[in-house]
PDB file of N, CA and C in Angstrom:
ATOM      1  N   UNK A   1      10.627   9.279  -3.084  1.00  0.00           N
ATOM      2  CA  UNK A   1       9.431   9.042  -2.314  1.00  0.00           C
ATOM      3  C   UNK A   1       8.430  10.161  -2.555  1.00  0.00           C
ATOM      4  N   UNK A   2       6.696   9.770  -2.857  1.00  0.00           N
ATOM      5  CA  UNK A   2       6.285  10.998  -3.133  1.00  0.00           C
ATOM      6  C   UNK A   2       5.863  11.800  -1.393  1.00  0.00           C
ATOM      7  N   UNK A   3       5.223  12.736  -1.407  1.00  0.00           N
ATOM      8  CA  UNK A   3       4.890  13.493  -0.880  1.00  0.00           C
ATOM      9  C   UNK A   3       3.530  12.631  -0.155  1.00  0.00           C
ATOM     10  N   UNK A   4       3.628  12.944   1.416  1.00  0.00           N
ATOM     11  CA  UNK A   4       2.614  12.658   1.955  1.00  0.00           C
ATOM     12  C   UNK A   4       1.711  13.874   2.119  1.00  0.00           C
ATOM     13  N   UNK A   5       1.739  14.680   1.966  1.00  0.00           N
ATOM     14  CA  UNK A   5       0.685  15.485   2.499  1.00  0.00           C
ATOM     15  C   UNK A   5      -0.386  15.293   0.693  1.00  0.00           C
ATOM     16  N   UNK A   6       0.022  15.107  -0.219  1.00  0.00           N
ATOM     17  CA  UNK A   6      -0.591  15.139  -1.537  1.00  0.00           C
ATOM     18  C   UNK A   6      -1.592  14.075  -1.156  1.00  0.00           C
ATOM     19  N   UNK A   7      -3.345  14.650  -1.201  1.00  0.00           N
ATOM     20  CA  UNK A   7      -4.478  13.954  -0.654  1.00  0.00           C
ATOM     21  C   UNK A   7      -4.956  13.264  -1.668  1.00  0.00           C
ATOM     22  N   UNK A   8      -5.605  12.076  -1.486  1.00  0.00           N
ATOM     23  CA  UNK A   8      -6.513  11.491  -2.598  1.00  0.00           C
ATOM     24  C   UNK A   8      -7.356  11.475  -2.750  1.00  0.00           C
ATOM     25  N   UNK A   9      -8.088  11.918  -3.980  1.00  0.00           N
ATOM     26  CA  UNK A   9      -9.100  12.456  -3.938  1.00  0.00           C
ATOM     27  C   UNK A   9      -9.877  11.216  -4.112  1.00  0.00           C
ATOM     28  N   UNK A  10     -10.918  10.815  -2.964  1.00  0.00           N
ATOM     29  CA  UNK A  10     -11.881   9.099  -3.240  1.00  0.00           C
ATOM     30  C   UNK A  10     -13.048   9.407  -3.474  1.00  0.00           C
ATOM     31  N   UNK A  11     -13.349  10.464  -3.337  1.00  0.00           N
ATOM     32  CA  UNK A  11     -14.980  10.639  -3.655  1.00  0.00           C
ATOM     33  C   UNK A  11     -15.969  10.317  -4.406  1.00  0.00           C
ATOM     34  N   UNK A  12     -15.399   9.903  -5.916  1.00  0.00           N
ATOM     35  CA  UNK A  12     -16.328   9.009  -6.502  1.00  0.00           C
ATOM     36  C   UNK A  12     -16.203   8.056  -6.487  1.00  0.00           C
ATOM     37  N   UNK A  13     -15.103   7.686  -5.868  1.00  0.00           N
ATOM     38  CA  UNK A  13     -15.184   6.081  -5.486  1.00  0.00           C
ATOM     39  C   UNK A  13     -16.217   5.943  -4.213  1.00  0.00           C
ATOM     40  N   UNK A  14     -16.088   6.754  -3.840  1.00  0.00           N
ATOM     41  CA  UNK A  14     -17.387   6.630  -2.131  1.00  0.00           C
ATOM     42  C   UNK A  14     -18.562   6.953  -2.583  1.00  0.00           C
ATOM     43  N   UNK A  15     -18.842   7.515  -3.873  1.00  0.00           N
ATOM     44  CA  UNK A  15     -20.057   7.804  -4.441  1.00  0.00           C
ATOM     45  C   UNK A  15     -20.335   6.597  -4.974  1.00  0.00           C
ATOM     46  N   UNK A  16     -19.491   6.216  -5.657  1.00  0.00           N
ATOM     47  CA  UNK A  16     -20.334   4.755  -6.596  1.00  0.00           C
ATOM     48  C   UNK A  16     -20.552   3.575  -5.485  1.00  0.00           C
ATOM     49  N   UNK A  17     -19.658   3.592  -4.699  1.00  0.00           N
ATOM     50  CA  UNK A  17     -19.988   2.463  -3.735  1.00  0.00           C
ATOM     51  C   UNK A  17     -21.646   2.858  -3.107  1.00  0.00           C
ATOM     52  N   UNK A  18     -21.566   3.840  -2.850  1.00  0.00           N
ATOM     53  CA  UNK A  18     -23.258   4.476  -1.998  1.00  0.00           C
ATOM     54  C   UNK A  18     -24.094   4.338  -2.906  1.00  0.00           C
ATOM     55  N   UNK A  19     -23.886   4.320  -4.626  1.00  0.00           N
ATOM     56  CA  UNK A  19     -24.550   3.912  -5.321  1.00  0.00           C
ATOM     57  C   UNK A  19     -25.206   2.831  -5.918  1.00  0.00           C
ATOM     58  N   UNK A  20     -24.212   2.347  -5.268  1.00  0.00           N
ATOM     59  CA  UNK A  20     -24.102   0.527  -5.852  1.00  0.00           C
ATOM     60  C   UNK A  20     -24.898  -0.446  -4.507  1.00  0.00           C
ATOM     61  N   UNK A  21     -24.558  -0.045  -3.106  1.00  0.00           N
ATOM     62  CA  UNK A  21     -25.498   0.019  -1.646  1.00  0.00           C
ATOM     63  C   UNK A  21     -27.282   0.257  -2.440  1.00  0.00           C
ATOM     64  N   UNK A  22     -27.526   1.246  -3.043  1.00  0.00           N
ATOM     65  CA  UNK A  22     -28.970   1.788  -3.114  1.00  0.00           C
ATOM     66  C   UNK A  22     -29.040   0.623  -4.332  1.00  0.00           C
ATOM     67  N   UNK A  23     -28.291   0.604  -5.004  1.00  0.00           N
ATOM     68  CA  UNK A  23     -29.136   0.192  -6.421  1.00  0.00           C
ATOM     69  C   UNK A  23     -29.256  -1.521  -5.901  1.00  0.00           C
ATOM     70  N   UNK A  24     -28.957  -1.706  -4.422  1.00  0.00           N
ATOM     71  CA  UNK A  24     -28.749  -3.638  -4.481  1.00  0.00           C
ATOM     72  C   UNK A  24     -30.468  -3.364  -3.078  1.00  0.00           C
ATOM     73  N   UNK A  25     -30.066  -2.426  -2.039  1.00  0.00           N
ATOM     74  CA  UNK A  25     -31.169  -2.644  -1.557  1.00  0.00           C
ATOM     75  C   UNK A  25     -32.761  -2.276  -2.437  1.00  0.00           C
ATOM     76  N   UNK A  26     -32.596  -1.513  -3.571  1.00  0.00           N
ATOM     77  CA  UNK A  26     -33.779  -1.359  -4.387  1.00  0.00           C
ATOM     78  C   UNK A  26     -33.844  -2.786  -5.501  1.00  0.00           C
ATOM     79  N   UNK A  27     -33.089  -3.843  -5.724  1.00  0.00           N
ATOM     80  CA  UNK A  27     -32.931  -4.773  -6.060  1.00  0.00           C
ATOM     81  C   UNK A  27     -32.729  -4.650  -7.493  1.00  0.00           C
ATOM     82  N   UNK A  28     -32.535  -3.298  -8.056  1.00  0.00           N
ATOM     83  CA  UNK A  28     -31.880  -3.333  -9.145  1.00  0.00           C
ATOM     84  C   UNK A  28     -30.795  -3.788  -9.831  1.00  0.00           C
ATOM     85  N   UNK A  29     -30.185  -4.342 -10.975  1.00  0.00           N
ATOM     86  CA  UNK A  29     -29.019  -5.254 -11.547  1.00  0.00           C
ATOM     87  C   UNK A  29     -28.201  -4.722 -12.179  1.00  0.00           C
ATOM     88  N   UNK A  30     -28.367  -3.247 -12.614  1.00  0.00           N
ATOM     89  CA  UNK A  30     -27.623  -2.293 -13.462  1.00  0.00           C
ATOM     90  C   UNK A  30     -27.470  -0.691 -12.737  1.00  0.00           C
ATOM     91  N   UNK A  31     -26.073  -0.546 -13.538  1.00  0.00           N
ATOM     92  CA  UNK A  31     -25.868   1.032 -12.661  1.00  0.00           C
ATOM     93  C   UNK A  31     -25.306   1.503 -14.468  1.00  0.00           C
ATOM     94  N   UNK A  32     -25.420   2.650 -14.327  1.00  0.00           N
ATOM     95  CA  UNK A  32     -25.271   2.998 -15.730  1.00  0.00           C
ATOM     96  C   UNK A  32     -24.591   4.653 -14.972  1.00  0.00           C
ATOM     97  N   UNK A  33     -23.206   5.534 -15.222  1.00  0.00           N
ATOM     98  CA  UNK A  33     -22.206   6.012 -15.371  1.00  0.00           C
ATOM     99  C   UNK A  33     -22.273   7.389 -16.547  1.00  0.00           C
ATOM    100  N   UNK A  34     -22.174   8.419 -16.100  1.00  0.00           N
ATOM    101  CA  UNK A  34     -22.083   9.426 -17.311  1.00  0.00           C
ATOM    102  C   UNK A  34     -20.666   9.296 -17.519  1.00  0.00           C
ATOM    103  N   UNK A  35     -20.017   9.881 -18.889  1.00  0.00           N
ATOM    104  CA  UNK A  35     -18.590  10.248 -19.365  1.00  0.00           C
ATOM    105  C   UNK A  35     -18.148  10.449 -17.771  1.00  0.00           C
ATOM    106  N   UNK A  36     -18.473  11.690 -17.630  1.00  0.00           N
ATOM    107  CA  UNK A  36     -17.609  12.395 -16.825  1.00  0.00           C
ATOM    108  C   UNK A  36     -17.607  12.223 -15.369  1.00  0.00           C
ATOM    109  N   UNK A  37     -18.454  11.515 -15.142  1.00  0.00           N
ATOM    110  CA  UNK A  37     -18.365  10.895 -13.991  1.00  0.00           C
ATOM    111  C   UNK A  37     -17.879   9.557 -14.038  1.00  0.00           C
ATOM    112  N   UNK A  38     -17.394   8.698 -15.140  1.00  0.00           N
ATOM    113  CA  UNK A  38     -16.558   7.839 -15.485  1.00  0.00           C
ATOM    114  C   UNK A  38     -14.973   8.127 -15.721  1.00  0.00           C
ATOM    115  N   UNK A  39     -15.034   9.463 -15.842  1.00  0.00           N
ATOM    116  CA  UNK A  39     -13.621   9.852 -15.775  1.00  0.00           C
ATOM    117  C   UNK A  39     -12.639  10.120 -14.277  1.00  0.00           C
ATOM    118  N   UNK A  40     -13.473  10.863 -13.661  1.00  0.00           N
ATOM    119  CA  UNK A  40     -13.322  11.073 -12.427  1.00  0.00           C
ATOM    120  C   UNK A  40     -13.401   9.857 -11.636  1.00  0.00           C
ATOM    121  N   UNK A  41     -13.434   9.013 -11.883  1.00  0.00           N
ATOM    122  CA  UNK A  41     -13.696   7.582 -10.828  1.00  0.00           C
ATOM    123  C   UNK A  41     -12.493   6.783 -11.279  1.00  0.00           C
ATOM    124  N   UNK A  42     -12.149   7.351 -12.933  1.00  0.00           N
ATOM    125  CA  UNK A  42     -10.683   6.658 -13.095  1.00  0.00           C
ATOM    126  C   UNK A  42      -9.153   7.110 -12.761  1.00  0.00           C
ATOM    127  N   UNK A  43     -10.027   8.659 -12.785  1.00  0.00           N
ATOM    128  CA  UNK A  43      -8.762   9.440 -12.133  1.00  0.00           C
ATOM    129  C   UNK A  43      -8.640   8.908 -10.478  1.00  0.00           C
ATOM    130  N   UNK A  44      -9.379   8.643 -10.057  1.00  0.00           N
ATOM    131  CA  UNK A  44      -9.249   8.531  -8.211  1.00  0.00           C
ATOM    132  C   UNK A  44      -9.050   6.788  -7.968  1.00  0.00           C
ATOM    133  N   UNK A  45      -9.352   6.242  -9.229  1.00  0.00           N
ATOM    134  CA  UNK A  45      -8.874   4.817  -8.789  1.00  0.00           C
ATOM    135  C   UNK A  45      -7.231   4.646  -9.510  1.00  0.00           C
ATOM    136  N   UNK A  46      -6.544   6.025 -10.202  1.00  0.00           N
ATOM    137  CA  UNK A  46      -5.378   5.284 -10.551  1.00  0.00           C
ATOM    138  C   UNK A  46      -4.747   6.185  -9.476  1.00  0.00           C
ATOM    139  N   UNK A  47      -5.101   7.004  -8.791  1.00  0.00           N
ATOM    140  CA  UNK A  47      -4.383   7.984  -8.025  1.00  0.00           C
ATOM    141  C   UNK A  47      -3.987   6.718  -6.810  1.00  0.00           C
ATOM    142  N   UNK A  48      -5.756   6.178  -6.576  1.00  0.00           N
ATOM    143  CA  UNK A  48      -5.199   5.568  -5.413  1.00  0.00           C
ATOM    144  C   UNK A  48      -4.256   4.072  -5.086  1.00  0.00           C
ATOM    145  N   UNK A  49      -4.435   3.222  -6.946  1.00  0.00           N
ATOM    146  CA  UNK A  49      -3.260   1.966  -7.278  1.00  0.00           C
ATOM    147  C   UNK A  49      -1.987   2.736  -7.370  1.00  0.00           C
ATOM    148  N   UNK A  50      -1.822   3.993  -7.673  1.00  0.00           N
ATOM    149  CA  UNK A  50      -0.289   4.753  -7.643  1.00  0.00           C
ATOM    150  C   UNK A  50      -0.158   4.781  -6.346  1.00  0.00           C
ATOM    151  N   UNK A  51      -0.468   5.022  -5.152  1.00  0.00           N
ATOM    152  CA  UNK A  51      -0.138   5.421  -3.868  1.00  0.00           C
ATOM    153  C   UNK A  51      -0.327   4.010  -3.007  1.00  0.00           C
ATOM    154  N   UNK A  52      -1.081   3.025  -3.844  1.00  0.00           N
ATOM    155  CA  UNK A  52      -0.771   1.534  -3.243  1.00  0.00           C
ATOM    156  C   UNK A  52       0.700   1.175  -3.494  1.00  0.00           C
ATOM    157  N   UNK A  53       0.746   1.051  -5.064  1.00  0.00           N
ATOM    158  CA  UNK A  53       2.479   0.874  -5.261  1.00  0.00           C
ATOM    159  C   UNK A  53       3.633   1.547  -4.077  1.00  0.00           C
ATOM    160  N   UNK A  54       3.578   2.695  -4.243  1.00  0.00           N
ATOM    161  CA  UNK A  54       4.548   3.588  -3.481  1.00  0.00           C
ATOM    162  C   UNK A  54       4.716   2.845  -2.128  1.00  0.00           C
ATOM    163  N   UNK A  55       3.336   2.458  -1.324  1.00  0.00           N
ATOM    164  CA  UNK A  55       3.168   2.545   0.194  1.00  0.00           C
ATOM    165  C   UNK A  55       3.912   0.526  -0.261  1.00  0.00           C
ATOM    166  N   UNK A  56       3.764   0.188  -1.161  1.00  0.00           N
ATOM    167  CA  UNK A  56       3.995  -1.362  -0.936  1.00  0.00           C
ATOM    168  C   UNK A  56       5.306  -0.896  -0.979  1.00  0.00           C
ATOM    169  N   UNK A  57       6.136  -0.424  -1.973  1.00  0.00           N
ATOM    170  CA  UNK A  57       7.566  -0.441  -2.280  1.00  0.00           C
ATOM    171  C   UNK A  57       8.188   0.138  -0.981  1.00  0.00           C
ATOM    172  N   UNK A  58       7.539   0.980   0.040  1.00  0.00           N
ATOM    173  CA  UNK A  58       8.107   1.720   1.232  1.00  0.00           C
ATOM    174  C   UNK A  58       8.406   0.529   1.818  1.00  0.00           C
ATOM    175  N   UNK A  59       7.397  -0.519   2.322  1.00  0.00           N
ATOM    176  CA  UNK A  59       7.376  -1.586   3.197  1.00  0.00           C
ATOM    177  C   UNK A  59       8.093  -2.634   2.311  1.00  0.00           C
ATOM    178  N   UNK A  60       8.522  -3.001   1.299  1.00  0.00           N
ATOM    179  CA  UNK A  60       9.438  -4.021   1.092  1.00  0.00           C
ATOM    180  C   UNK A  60      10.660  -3.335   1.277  1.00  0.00           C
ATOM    181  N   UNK A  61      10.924  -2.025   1.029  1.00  0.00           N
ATOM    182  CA  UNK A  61      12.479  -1.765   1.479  1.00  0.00           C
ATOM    183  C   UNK A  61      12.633  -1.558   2.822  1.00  0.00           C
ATOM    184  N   UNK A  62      11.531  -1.003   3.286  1.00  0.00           N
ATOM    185  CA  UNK A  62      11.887  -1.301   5.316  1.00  0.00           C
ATOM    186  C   UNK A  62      11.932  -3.070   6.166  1.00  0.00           C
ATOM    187  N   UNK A  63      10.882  -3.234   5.388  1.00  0.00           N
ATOM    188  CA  UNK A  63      11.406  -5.098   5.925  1.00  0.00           C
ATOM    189  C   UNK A  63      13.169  -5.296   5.306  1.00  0.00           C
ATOM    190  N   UNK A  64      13.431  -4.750   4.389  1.00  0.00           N
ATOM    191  CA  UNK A  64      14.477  -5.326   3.661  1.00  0.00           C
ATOM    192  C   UNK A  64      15.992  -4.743   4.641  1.00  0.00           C
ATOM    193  N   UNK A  65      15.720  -3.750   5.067  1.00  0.00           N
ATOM    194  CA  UNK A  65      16.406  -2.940   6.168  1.00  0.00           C
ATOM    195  C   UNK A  65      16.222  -3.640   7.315  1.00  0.00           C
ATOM    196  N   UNK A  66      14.711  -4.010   7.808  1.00  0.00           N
ATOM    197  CA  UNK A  66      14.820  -4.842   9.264  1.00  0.00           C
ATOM    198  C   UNK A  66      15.510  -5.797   9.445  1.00  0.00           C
ATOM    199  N   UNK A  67      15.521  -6.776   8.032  1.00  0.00           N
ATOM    200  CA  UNK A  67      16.413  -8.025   7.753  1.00  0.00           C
ATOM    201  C   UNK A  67      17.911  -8.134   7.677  1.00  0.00           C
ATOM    202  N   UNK A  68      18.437  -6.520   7.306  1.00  0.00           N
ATOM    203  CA  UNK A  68      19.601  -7.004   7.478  1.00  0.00           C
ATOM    204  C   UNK A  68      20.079  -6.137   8.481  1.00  0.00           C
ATOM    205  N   UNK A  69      19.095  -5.674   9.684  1.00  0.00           N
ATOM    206  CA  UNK A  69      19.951  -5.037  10.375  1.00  0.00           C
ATOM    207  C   UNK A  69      20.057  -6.113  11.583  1.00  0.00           C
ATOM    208  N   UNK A  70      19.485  -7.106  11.423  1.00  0.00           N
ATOM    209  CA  UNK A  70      19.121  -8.336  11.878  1.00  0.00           C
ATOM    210  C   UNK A  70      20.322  -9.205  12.145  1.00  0.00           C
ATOM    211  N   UNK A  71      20.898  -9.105  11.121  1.00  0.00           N
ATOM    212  CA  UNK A  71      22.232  -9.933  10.676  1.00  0.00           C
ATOM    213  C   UNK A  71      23.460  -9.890  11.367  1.00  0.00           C
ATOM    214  N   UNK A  72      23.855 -10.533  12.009  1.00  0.00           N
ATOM    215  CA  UNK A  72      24.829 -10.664  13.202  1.00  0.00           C
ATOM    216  C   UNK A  72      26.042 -10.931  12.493  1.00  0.00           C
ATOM    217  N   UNK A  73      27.492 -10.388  11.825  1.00  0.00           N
ATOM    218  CA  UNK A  73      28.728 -11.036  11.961  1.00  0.00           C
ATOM    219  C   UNK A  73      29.266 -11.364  13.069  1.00  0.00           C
ATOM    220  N   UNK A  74      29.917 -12.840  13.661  1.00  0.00           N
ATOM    221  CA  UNK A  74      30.892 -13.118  14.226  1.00  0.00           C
ATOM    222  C   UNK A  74      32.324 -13.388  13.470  1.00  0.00           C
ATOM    223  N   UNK A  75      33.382 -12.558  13.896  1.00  0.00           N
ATOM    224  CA  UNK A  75      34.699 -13.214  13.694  1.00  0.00           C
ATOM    225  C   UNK A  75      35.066 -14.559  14.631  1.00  0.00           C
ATOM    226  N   UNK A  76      36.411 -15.148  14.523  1.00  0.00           N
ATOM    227  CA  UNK A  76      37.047 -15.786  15.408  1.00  0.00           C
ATOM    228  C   UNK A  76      38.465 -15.787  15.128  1.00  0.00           C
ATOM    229  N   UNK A  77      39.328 -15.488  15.844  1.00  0.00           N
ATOM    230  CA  UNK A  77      40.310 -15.726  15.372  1.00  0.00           C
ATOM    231  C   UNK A  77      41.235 -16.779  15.273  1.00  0.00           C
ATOM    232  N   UNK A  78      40.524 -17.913  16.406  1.00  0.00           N
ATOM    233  CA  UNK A  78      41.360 -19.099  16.383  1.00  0.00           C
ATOM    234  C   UNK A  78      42.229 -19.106  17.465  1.00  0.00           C
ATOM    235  N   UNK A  79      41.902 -18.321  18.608  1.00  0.00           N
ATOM    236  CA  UNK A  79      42.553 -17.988  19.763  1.00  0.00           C
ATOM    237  C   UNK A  79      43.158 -19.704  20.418  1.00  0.00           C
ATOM    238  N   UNK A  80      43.709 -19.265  21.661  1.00  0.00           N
ATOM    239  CA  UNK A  80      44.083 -20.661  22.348  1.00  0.00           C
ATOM    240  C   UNK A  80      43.443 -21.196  23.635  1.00  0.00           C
ATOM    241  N   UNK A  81      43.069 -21.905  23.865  1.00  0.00           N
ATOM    242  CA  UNK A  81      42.882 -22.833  25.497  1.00  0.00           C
ATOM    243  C   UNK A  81      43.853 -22.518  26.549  1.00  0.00           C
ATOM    244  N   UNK A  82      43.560 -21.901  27.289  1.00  0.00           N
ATOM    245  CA  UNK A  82      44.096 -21.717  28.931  1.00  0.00           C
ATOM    246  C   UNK A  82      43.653 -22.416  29.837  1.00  0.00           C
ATOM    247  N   UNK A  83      44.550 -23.333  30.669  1.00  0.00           N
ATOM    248  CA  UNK A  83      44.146 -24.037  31.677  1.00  0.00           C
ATOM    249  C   UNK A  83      44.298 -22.958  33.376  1.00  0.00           C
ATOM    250  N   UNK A  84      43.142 -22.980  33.659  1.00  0.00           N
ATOM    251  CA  UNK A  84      42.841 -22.172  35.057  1.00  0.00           C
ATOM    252  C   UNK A  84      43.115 -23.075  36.266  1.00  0.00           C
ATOM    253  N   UNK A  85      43.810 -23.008  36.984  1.00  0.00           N
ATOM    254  CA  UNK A  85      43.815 -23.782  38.151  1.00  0.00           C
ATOM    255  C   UNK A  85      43.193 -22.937  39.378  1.00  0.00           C
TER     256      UNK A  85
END
């Protein structure tokens, strides 16, 4: 499991979105990206599909735990009928 305190860095993802907000209310159709600010937006979008995976795989093995802690065995042994008067 990785480490929760390890932060993700979203900031150019919150930048391009604020960018992409201005460039629709100025009714512009194109956003155009330097290198390196194309790099950094790929680093923080695989950081954050890596820490989607992780957080999905946490929750299919805890449902997978809820399910079978769920699971009831009964024995029987085939005991006998007593009549109570």
């Amino acid at each position: 499991m990785q480490s929760k305190s390890t932060k993700i860095q979203t900031r150019p993802i919150e930048d391009l979105l604020a960018r992409i907000r201005t460039l629709r209310q100025q009714g512009q159709h194109e956003i155009r990206i330097s290198g390196a600010e194309a790099d950094r937006l790929a680093d923080s979008l695989s950081q954050v599909m890596t820490r989607l995976v992780h957080v999905q795989d946490e929750i299919i093995e805890a449902l997978k735990q809820a399910q079978e802690s769920k699971t009831i065995n009964v024995e029987m042994d085939g005991g006998s009928f007593e009549v109570k008067e």
